[in-house]
C-alpha atoms as a PDB file:
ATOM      1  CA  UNK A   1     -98.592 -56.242 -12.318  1.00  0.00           C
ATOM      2  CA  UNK A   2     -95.910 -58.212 -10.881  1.00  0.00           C
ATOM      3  CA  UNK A   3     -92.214 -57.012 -10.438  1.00  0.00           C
ATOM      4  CA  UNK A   4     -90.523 -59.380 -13.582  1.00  0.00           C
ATOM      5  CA  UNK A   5     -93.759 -58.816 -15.655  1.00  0.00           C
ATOM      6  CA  UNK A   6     -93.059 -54.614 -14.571  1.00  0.00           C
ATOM      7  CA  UNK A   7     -89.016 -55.106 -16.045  1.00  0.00           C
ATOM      8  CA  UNK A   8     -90.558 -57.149 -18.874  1.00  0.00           C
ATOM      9  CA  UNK A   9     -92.345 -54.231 -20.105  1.00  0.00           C
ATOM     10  CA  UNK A  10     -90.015 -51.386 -19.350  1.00  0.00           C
ATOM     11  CA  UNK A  11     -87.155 -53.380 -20.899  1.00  0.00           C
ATOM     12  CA  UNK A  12     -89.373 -54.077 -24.269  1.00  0.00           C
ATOM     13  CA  UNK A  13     -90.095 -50.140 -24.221  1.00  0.00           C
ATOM     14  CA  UNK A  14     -86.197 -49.665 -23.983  1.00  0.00           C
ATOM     15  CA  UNK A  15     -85.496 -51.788 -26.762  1.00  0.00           C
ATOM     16  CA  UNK A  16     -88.560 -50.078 -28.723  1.00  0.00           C
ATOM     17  CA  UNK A  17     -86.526 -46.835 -28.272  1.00  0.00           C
ATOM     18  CA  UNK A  18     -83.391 -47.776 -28.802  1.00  0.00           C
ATOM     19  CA  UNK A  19     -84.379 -49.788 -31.919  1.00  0.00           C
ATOM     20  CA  UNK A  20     -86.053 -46.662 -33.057  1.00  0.00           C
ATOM     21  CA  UNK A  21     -83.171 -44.402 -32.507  1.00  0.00           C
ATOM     22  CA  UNK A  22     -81.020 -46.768 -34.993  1.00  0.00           C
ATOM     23  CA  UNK A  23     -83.056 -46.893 -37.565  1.00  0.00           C
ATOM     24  CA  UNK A  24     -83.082 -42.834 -37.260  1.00  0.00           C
ATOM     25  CA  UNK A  25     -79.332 -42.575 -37.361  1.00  0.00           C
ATOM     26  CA  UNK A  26     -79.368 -45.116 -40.355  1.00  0.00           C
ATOM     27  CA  UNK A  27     -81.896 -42.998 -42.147  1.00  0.00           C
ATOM     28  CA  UNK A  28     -79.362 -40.353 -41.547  1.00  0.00           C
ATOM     29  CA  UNK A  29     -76.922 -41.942 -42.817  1.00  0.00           C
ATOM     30  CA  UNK A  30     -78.093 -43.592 -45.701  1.00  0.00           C
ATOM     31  CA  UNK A  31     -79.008 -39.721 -46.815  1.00  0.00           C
ATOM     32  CA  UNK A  32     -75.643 -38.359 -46.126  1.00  0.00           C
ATOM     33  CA  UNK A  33     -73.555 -40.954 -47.792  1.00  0.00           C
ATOM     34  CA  UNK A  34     -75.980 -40.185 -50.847  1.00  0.00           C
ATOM     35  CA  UNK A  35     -75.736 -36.585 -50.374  1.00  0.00           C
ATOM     36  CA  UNK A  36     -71.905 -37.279 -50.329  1.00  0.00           C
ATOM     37  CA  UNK A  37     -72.472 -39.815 -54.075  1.00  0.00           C
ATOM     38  CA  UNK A  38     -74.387 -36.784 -55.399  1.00  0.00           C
ATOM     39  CA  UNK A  39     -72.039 -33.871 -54.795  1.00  0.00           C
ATOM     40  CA  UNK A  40     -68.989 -36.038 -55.588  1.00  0.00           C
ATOM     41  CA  UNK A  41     -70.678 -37.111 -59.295  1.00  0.00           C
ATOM     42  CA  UNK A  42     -71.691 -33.406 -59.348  1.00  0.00           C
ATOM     43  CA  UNK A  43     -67.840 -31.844 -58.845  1.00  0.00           C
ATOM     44  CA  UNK A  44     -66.726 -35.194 -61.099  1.00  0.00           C
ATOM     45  CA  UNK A  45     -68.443 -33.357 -63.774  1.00  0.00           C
ATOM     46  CA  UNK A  46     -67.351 -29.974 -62.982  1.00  0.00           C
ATOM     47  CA  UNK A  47     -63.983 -31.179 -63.090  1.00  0.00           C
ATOM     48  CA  UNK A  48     -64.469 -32.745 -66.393  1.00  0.00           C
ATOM     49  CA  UNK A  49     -65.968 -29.418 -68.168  1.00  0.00           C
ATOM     50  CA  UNK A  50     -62.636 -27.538 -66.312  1.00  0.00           C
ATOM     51  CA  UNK A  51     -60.316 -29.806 -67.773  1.00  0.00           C
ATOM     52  CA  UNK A  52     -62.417 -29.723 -71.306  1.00  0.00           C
ATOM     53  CA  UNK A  53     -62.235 -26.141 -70.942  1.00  0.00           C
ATOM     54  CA  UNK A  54     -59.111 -25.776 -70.602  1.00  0.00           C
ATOM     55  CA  UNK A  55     -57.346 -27.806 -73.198  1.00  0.00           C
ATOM     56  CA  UNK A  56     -59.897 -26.053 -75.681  1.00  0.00           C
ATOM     57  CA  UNK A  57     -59.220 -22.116 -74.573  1.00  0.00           C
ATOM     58  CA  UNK A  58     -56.023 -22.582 -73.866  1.00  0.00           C
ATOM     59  CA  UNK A  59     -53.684 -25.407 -75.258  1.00  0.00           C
ATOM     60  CA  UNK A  60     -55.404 -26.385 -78.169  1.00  0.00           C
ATOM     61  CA  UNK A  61     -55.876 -23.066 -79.447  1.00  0.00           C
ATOM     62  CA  UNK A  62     -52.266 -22.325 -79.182  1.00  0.00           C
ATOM     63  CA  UNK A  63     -51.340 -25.739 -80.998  1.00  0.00           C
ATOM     64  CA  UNK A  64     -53.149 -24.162 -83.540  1.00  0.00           C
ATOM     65  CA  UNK A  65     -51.415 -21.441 -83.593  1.00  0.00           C
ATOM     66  CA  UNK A  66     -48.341 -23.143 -83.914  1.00  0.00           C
ATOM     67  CA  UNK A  67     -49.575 -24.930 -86.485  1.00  0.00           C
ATOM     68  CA  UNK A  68     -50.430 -21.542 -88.268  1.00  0.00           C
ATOM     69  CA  UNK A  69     -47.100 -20.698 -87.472  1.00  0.00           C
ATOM     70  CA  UNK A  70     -44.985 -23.395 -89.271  1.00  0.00           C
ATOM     71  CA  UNK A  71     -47.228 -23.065 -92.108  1.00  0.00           C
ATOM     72  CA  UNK A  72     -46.037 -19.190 -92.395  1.00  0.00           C
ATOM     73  CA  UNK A  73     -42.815 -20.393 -91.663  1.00  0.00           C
ATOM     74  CA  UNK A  74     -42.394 -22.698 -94.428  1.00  0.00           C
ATOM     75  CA  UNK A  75     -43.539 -20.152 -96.614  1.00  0.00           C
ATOM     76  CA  UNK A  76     -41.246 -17.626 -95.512  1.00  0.00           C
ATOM     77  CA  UNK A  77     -38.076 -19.421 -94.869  1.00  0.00           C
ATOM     78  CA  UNK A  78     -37.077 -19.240 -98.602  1.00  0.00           C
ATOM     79  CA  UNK A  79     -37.616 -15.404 -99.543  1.00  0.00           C
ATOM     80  CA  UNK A  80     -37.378 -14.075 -95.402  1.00  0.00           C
ATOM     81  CA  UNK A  81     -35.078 -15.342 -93.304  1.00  0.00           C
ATOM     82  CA  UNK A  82     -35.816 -12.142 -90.758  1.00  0.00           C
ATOM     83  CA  UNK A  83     -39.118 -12.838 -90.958  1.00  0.00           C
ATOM     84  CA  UNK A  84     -38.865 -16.666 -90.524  1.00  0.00           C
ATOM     85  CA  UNK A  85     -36.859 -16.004 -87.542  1.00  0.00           C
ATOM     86  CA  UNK A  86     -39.547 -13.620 -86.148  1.00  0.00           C
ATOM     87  CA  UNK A  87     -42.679 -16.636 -86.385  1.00  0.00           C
ATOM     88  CA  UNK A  88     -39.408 -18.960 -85.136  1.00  0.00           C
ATOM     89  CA  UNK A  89     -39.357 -17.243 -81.835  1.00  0.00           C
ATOM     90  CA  UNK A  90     -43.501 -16.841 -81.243  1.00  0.00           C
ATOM     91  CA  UNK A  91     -43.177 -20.242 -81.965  1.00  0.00           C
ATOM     92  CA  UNK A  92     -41.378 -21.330 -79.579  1.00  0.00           C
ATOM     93  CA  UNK A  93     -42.869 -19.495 -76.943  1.00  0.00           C
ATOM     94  CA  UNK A  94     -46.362 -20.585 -77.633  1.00  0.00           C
ATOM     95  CA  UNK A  95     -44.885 -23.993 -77.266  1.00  0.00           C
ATOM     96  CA  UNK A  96     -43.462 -23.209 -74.356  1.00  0.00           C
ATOM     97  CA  UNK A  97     -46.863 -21.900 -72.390  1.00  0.00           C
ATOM     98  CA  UNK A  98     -48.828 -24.534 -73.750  1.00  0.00           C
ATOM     99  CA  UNK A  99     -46.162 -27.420 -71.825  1.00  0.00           C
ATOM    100  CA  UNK A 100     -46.476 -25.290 -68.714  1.00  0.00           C
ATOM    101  CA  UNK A 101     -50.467 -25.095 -69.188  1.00  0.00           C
ATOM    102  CA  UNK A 102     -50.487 -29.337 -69.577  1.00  0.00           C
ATOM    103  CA  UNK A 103     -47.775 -29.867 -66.961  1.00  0.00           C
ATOM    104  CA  UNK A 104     -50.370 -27.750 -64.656  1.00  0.00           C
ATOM    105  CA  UNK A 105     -53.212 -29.509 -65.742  1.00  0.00           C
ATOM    106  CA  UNK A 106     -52.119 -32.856 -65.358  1.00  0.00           C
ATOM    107  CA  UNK A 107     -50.403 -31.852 -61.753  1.00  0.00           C
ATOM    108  CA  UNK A 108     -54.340 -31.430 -61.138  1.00  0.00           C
ATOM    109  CA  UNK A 109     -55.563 -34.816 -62.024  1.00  0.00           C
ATOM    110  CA  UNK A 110     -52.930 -36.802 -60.731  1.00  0.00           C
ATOM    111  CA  UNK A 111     -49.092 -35.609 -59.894  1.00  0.00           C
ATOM    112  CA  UNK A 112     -46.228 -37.696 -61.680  1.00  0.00           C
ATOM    113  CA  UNK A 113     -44.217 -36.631 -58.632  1.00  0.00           C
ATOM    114  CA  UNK A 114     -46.681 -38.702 -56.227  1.00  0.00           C
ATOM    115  CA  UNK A 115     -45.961 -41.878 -58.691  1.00  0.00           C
ATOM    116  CA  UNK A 116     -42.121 -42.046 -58.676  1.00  0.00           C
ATOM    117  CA  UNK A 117     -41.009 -40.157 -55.447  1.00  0.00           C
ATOM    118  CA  UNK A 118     -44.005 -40.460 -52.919  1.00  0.00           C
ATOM    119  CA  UNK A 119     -46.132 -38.659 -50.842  1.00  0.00           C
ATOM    120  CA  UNK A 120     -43.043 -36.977 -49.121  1.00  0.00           C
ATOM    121  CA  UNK A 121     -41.616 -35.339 -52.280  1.00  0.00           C
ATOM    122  CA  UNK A 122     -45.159 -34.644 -53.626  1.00  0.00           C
ATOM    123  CA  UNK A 123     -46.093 -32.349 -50.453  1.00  0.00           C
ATOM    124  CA  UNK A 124     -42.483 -30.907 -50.360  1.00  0.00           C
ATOM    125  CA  UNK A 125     -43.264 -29.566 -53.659  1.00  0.00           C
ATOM    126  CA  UNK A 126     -46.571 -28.446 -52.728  1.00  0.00           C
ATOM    127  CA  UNK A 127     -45.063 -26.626 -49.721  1.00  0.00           C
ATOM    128  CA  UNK A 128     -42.337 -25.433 -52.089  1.00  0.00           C
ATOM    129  CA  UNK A 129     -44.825 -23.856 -54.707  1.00  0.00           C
ATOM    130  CA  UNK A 130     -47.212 -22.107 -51.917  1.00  0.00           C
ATOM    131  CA  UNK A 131     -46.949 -18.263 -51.237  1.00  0.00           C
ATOM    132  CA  UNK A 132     -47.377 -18.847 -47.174  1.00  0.00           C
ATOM    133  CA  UNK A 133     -44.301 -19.814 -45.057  1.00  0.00           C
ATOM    134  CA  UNK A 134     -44.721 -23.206 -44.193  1.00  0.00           C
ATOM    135  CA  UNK A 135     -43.274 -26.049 -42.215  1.00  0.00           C
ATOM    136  CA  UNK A 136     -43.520 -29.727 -43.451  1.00  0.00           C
ATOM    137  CA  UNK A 137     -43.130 -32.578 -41.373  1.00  0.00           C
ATOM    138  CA  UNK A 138     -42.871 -36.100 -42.355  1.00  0.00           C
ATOM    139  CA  UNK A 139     -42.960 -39.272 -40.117  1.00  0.00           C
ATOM    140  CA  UNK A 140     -43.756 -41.834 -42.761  1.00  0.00           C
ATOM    141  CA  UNK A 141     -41.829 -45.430 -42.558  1.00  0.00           C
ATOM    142  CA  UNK A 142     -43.627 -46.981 -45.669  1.00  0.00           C
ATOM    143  CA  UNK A 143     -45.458 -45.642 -48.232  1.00  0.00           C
ATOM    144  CA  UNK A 144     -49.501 -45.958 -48.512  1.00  0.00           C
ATOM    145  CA  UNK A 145     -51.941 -46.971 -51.157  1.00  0.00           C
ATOM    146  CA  UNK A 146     -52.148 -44.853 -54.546  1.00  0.00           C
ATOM    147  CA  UNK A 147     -55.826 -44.193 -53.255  1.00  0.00           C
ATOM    148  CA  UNK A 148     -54.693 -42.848 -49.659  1.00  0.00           C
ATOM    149  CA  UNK A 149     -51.875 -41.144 -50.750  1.00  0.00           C
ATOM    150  CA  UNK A 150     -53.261 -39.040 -53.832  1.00  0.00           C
ATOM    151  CA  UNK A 151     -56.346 -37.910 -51.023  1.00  0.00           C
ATOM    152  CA  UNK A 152     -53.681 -36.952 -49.412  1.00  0.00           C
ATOM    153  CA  UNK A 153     -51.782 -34.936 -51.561  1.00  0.00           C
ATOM    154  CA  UNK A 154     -55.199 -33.272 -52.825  1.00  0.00           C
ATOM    155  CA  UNK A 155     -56.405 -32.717 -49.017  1.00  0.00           C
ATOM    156  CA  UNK A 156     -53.275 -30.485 -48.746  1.00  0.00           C
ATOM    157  CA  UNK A 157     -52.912 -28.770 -52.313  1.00  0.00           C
ATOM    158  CA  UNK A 158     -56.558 -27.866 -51.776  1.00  0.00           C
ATOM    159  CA  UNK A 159     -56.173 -26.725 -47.565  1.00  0.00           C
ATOM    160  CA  UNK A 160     -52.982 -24.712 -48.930  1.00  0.00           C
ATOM    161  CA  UNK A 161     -54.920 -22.782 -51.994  1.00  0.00           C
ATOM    162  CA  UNK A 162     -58.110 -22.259 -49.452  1.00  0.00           C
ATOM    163  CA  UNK A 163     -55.521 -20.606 -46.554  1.00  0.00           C
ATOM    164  CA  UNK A 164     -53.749 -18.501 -48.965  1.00  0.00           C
ATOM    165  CA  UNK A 165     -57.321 -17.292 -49.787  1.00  0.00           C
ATOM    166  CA  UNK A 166     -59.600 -17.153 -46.810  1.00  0.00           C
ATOM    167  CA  UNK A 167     -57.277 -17.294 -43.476  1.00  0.00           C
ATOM    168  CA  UNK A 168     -55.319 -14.393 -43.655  1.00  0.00           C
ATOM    169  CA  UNK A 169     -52.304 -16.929 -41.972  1.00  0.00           C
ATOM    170  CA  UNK A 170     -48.930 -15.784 -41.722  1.00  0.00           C
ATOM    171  CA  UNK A 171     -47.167 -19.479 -41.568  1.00  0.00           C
ATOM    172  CA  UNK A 172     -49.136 -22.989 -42.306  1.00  0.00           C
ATOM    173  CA  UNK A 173     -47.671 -26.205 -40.438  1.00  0.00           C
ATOM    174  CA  UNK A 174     -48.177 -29.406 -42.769  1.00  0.00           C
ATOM    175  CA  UNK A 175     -47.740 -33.073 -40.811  1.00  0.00           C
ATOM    176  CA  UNK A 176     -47.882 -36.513 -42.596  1.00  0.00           C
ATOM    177  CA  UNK A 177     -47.863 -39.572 -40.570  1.00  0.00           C
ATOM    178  CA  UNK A 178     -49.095 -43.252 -39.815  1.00  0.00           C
ATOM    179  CA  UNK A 179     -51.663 -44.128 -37.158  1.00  0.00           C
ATOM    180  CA  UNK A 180     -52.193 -47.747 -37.265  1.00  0.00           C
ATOM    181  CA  UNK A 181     -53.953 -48.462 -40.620  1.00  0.00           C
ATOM    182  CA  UNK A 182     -54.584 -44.953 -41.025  1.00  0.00           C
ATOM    183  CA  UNK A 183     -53.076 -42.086 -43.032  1.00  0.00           C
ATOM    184  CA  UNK A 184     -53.069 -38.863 -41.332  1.00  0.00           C
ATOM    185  CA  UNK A 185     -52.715 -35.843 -42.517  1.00  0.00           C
ATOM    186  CA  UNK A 186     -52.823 -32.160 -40.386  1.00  0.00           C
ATOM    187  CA  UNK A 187     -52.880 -28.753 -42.011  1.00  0.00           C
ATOM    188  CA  UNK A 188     -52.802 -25.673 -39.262  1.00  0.00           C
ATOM    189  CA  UNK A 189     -52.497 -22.189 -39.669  1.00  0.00           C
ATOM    190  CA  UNK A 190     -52.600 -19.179 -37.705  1.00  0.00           C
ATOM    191  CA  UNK A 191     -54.769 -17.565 -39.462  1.00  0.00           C
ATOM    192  CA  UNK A 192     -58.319 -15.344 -38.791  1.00  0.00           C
ATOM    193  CA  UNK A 193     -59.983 -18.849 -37.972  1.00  0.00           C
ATOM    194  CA  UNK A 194     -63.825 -19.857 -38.175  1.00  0.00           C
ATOM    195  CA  UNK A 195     -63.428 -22.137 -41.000  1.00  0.00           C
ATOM    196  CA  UNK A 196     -66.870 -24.406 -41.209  1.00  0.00           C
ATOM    197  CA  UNK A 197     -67.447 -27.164 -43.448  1.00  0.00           C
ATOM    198  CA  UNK A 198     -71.357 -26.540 -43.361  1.00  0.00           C
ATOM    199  CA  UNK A 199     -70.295 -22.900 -45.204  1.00  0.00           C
ATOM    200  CA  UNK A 200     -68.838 -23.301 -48.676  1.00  0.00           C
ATOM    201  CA  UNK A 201     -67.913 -26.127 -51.066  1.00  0.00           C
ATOM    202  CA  UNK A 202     -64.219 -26.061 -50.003  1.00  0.00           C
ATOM    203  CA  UNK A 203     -64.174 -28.294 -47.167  1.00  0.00           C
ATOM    204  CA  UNK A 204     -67.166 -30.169 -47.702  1.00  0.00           C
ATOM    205  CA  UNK A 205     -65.482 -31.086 -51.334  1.00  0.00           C
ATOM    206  CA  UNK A 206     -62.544 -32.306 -49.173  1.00  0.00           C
ATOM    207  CA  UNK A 207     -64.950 -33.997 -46.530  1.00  0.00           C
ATOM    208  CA  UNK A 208     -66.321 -35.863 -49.270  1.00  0.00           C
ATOM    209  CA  UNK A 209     -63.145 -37.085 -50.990  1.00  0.00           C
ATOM    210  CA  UNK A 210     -61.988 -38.317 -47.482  1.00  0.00           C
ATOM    211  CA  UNK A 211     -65.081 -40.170 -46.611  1.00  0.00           C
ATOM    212  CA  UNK A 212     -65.340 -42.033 -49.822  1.00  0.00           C
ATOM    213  CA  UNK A 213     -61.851 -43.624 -48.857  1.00  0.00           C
ATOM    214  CA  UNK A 214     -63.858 -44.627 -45.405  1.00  0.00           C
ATOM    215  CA  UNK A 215     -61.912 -41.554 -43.656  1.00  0.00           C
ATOM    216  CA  UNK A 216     -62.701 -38.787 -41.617  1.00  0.00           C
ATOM    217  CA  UNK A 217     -62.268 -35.393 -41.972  1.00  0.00           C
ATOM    218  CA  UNK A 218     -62.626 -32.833 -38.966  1.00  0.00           C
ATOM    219  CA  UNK A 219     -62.234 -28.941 -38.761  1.00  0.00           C
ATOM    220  CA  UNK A 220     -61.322 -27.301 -35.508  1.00  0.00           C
ATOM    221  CA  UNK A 221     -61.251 -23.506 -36.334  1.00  0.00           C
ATOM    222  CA  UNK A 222     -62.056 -20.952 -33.511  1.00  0.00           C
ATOM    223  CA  UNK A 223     -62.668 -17.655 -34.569  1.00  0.00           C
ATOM    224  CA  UNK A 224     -59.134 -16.012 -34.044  1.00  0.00           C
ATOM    225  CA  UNK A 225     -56.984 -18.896 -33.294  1.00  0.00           C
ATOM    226  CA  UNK A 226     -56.287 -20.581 -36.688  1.00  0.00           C
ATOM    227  CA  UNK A 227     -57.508 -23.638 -38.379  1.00  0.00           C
ATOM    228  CA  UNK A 228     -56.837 -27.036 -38.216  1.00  0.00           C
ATOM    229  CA  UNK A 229     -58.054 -29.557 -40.470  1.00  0.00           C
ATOM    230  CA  UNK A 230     -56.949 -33.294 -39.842  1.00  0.00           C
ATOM    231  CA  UNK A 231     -57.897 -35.967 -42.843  1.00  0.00           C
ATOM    232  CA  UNK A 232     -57.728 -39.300 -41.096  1.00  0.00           C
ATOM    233  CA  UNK A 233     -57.365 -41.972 -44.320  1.00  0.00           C
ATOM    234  CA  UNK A 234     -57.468 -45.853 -44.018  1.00  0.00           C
ATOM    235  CA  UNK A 235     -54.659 -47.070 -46.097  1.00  0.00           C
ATOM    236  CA  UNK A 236     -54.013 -50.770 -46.472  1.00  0.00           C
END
C-alpha cells in the first residue's frame, strides 16, 4: 500500500472514531436533557399537590372557620357582647395566620419583591430571613430577564434552606453579578463540605432549573472546606 493510500485509510478510521464518539456523547445527551424534562414535570407536580395541600389543610380550613365564626358572631352580638368579643378576637387571629400562610405560599411560587424592587432587594430579604450569618454582595448594573432572575432568587432561597440543614456552616457568602450575557450567582459556606449533586434531590432539583434556562450549575464541595455552588444563567 502506498504512503497517501496508507493516510487515506488511517484518516477514514479517525473520522470513523471520532464520528462515533459524537454520536455517543449525543446519545448522552439526548438522555440527560430528558432525564432533566422528566424530573422537572415530576417536581412540577409535586409542587402542585404542596401548594393544593396547603391551601386545603391550612388556609381554607381556617376561612372556614372564620366563616363559622361570624356566623356565631352574628348570633351572639345581640344577647353577648362578652361573648361576641371573645369569637371577635379568634377571629381575627385566624385571619391573621391564614395572610401569613398565603404571603408564604405565594413568596414560594413567585416573590412580589423580585417584581417591583429586583433581584437585589429580593436576595437581601432572603439573606435577611435566614438563620446563618451571611454576607451579600451585589455587582449588578442592569437588571436581567424575569426568567434569569427568579432562577436566581430560587437557586439561593433553596442553597440557603439546604446549608442551614446539611452544612453545619457558621457564615454563608451570597454574590450576584454579570458575566457577559450571563447571570451569575455564588453561594459559599464554610461548612462540613462534600455536597454532591449525584446524592439527593436538592441540587440536582437546582441543576435542573438552571439548565432549562441553558445555564450551568457546578458544585465544588471538599469534604471539610465548605461548599460552593455557582449557577451560571444566560440572561438576555
Amino acid at each position: 500500500m502506498r504512503l497517501s493510500e496508507l493516510e487515506a485509510t488511517t484518516s477514514a478510521a479517525a473520522l470513523t472514531l471520532e464520528n462515533e464518539r459524537l454520536r455517543t456523547e449525543l446519545r448522552a445527551l439526548v438522555a440527560e436533557l430528558g432525564a432533566c424534562r422528566t424530573r422537572a414535570i415530576e417536581a412540577t407536580e409535586a409542587a402542585r399537590r404542596r401548594i393544593e395541600r396547603n391551601l386545603h389543610d391550612g388556609a381554607q380550613q381556617r376561612l372556614v372557620s372564620v366563616a363559622m365564626s361570624l356566623g356565631f358572631l352574628d348570633a351572639k352580638l345581640p344577647t353577648d357582647p362578652h361573648a361576641a368579643k371573645s369569637i371577635v378576637r379568634e377571629a381575627r387571629e385566624a385571619l391573621a395566620t391564614t395572610l401569613h400562610e398565603l404571603r408564604e405560599l405565594s413568596q414560594g411560587l413567585y416573590p412580589s419583591i423580585l417584581v417591583e424592587q429586583g433581584l437585589a432587594a429580593a436576595l437581601e430579604e432572603l439573606r435577611g430571613r435566614s438563620a446563618l450569618r451571611s454576607r451579600l454582595e451585589v455587582a449588578l448594573d442592569s437588571r436581567a430577564d424575569a426568567d434569569a432572575e427568579a432562577c436566581a432568587y430560587f437557586v439561593v432561597s433553596e442553597a440557603l434552606t439546604n446549608v442551614a440543614k446539611h452544612a453545619r456552616a457558621n457564615e454563608v457568602r451570597i454574590v450576584a453579578r454579570h458575566a457577559g450575557h450571563r447571570l451569575v450567582i455564588e453561594i459559599a459556606d464554610d461548612g462540613i463540605g462534600g455536597a454532591s449533586p449525584h446524592r439527593g434531590s436538592g441540587l440536582r432539583g437546582l441543576a435542573d432549573r438552571v439548565d432549562a434556562l441553558g445555564g450551568r450549575l457546578f458544585v465544588f464541595s471538599r469534604p471539610g472546606l465548605g461548599t460552593t455552588l455557582r449557577a451560571e444563567i444566560p440572561s438576555r
